[in-house]
C-alpha atoms as a PDB file:
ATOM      1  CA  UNK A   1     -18.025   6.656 -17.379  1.00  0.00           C
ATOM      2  CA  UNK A   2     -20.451   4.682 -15.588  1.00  0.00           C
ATOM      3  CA  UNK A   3     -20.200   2.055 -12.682  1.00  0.00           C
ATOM      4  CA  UNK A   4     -22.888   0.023 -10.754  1.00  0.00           C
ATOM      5  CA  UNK A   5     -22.847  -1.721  -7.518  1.00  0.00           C
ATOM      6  CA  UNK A   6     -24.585  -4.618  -5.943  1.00  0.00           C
ATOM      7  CA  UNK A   7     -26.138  -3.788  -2.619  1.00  0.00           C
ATOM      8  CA  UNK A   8     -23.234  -5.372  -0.709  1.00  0.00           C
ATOM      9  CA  UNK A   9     -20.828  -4.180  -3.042  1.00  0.00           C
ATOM     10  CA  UNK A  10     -22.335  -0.431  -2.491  1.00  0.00           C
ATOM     11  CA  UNK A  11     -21.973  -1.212   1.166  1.00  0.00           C
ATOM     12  CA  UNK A  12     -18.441  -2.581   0.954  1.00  0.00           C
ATOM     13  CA  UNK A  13     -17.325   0.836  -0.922  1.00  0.00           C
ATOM     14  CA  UNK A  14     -18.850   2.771   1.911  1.00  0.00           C
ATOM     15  CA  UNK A  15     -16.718   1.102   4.512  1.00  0.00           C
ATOM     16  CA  UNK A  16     -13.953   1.887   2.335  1.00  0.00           C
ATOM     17  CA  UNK A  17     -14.585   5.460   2.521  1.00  0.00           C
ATOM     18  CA  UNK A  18     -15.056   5.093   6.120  1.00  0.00           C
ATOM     19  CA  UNK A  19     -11.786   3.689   6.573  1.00  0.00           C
ATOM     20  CA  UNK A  20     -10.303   5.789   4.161  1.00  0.00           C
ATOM     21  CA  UNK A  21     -12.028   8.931   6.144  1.00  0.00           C
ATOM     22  CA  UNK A  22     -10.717   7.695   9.245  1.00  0.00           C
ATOM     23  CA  UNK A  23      -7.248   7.025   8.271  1.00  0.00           C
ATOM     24  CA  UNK A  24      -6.904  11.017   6.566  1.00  0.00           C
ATOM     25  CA  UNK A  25      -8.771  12.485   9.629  1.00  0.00           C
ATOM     26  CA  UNK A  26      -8.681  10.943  12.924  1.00  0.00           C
ATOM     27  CA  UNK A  27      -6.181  12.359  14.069  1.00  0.00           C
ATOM     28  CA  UNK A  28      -6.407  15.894  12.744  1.00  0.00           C
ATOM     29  CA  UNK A  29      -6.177  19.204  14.104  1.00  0.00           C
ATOM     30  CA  UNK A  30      -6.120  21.387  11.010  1.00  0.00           C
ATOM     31  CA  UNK A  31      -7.033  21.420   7.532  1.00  0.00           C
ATOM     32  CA  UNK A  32      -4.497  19.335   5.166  1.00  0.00           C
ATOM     33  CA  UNK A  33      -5.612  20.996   1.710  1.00  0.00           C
ATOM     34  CA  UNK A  34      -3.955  17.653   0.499  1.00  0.00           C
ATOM     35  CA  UNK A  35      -7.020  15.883   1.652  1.00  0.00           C
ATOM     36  CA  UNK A  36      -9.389  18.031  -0.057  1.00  0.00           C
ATOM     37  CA  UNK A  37      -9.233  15.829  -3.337  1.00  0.00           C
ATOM     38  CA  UNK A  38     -10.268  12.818  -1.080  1.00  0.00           C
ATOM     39  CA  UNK A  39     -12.741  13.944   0.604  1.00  0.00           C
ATOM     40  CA  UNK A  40     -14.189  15.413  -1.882  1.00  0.00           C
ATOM     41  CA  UNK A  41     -14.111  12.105  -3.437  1.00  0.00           C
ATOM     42  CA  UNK A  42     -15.551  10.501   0.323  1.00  0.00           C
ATOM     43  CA  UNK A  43     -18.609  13.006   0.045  1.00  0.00           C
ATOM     44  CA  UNK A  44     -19.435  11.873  -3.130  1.00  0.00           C
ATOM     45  CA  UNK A  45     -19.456   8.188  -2.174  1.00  0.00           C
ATOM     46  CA  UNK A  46     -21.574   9.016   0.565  1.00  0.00           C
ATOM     47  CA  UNK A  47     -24.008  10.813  -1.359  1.00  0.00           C
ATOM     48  CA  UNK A  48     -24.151   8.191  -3.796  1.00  0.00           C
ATOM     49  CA  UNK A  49     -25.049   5.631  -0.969  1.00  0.00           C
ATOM     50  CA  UNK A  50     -27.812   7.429   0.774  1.00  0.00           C
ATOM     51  CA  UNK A  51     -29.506   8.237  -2.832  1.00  0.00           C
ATOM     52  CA  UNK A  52     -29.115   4.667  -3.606  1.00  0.00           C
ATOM     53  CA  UNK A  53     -30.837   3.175  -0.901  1.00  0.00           C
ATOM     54  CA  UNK A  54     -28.449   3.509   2.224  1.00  0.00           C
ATOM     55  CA  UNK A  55     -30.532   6.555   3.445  1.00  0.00           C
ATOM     56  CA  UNK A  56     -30.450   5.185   7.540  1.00  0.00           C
ATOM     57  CA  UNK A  57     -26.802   3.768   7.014  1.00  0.00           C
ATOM     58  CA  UNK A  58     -25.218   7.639   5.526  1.00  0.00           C
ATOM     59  CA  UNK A  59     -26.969  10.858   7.244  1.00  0.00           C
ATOM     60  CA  UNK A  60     -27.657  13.695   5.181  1.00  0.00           C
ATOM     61  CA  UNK A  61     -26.748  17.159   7.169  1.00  0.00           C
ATOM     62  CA  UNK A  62     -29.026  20.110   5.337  1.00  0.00           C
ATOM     63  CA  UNK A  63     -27.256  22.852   7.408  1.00  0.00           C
ATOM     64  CA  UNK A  64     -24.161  22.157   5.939  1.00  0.00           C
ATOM     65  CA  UNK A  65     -24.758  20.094   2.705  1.00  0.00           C
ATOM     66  CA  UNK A  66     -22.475  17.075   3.552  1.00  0.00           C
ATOM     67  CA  UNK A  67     -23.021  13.620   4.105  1.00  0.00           C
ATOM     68  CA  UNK A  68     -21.577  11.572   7.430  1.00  0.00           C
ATOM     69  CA  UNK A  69     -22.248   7.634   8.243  1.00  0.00           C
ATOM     70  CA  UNK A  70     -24.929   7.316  10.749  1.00  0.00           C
ATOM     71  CA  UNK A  71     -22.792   6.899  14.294  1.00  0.00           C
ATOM     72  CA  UNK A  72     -24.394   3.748  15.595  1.00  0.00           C
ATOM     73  CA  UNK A  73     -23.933   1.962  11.990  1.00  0.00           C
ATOM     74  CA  UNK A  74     -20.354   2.616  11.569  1.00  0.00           C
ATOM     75  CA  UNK A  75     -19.926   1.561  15.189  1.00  0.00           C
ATOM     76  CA  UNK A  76     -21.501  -1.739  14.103  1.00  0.00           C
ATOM     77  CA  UNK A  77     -19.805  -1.760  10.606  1.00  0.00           C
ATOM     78  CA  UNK A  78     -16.638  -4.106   9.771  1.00  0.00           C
ATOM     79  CA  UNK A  79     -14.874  -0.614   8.758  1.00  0.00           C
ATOM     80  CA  UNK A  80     -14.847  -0.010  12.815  1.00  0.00           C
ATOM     81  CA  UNK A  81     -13.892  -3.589  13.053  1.00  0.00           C
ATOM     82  CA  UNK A  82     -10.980  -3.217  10.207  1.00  0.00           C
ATOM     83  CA  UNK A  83     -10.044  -0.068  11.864  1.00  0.00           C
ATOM     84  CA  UNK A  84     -10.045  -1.424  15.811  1.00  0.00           C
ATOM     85  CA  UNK A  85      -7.697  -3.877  14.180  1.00  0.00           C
ATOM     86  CA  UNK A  86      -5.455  -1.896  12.539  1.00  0.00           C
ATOM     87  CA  UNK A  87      -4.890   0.221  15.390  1.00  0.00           C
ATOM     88  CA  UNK A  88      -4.835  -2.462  18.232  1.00  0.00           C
ATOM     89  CA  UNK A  89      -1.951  -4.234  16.296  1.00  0.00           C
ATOM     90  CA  UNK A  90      -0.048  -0.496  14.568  1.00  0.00           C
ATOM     91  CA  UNK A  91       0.036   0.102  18.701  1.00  0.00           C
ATOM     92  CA  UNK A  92       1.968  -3.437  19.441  1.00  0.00           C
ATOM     93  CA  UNK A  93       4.151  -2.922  16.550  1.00  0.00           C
ATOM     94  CA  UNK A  94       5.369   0.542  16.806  1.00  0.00           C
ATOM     95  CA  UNK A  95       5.738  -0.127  20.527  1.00  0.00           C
ATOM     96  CA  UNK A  96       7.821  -3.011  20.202  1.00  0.00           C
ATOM     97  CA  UNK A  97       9.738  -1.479  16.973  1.00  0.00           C
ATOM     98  CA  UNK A  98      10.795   1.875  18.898  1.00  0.00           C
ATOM     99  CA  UNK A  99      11.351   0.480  22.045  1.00  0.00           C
ATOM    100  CA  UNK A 100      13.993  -1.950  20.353  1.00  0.00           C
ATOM    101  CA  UNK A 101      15.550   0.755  18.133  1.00  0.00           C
ATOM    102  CA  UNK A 102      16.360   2.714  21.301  1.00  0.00           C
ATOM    103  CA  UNK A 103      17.695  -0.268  22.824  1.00  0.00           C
ATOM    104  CA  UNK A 104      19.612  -0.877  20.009  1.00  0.00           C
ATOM    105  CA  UNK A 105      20.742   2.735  20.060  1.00  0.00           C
ATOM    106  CA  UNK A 106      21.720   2.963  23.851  1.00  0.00           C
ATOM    107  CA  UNK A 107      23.608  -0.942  23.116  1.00  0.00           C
ATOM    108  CA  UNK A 108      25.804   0.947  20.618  1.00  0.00           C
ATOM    109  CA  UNK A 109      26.283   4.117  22.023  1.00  0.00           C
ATOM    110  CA  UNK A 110      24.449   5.914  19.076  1.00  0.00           C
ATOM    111  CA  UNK A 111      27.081   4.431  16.287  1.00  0.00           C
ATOM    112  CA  UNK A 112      26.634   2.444  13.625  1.00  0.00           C
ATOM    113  CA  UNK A 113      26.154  -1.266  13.928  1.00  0.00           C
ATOM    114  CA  UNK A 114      29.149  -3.229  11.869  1.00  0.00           C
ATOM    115  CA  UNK A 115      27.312  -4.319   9.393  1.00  0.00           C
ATOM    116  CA  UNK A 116      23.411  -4.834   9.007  1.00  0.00           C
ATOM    117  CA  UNK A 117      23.916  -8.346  10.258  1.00  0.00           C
ATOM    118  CA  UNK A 118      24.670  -7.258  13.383  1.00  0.00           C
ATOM    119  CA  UNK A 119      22.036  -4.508  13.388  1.00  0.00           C
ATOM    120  CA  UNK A 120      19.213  -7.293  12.858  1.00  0.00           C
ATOM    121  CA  UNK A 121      20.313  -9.139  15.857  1.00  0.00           C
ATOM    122  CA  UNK A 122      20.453  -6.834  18.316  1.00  0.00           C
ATOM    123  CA  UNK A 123      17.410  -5.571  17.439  1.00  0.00           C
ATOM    124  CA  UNK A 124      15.498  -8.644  16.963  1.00  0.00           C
ATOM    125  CA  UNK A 125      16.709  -9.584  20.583  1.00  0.00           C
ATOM    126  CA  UNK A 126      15.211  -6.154  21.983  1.00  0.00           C
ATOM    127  CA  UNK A 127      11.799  -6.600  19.771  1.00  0.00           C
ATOM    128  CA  UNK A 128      11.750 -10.306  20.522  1.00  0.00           C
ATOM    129  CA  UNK A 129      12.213  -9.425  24.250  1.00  0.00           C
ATOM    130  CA  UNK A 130       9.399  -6.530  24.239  1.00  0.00           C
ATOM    131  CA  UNK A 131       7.013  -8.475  22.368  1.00  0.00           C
ATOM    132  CA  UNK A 132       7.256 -11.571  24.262  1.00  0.00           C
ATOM    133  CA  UNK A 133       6.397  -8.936  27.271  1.00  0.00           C
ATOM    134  CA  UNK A 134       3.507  -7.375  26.217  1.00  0.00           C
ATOM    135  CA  UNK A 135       2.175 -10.315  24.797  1.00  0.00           C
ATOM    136  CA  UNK A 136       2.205 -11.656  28.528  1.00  0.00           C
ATOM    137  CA  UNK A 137       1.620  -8.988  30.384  1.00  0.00           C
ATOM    138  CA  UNK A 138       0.478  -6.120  28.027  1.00  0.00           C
ATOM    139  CA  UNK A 139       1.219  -2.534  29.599  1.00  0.00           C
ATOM    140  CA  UNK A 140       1.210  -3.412  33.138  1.00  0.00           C
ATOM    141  CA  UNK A 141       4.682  -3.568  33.589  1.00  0.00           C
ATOM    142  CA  UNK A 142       5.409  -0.348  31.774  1.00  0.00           C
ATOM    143  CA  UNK A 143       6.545   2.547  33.728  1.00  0.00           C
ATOM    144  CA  UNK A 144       7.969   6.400  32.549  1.00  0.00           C
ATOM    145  CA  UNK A 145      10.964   6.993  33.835  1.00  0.00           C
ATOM    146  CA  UNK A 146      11.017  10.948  34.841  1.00  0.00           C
ATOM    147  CA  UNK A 147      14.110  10.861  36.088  1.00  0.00           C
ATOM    148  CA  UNK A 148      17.564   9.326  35.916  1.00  0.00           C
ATOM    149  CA  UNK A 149      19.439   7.541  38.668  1.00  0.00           C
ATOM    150  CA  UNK A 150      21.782  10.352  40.560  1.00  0.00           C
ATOM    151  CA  UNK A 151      20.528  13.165  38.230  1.00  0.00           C
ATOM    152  CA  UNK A 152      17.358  15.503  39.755  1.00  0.00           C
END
């Protein structure tokens, strides 16, 4: 099976992989052998690229026969963009969401809502009410509680 790529289409599938990359291992602190497939896959993307005319975009390490993008291109890249993005609005959301669950969860004592009418609405008034907040004020407002009222 053979495929071929455009310049900017060779390009686009390297900031794929850079996303994809990102997304598998940013936030690693041991080997997944899960991953191993995909990178696998990512290295041979890379490789592809930088013997196909991407040579200052994808670095070629001798030492330890891999490829990596070149740090001040994928700064510059829209895969850093795509991935600022994601992240910047996965913060917001997941903020908002858990922050409203455990609203909803203290509002009901840790039982069940009646029915999943009433679960939407109380938590729609929580997320409504967080997002509203940080939208206005961001984190500034936020504080950690350490310790309860009358309990030390």
């Amino acid at each position: 099976m053979e495929l071929s790529f455009s310049k900017d289409e060779l390009k686009a599938l390297v900031e794929m992989s850079v996303i994809a990359d990102w997304v598998m291992t940013a936030h690693d602190n041991e080997d997944d052998e899960r991953k191993d497939p995909y990178m696998k896959l990512v290295q041979k993307i890379y490789a592809f690229a930088h013997k196909n005319g991407m040579k200052k975009e994808i670095e070629h390490l001798e030492d330890i026969q891999e490829f990596f993008p070149d740090e001040q291109w994928e700064e510059k890249s829209l895969a850093r963009t795509f991935i600022t993005e994601f992240e910047e609005k996965t913060f917001w959301d997941e903020l908002v969401e858990r922050l409203a669950e455990r609203e909803l969860n203290r509002k009901l004592k840790n039982s069940k809502a009646e029915n999943v009418e009433q679960h939407m609405e109380i938590f729609e008034e929580y997320a409504s009410k967080y997002a509203n907040e940080f939208a206005e004020n961001g984190i500034a407002n936020l504080d950690v509680v350490t310790s309860k009222p009358g309990k030390k």
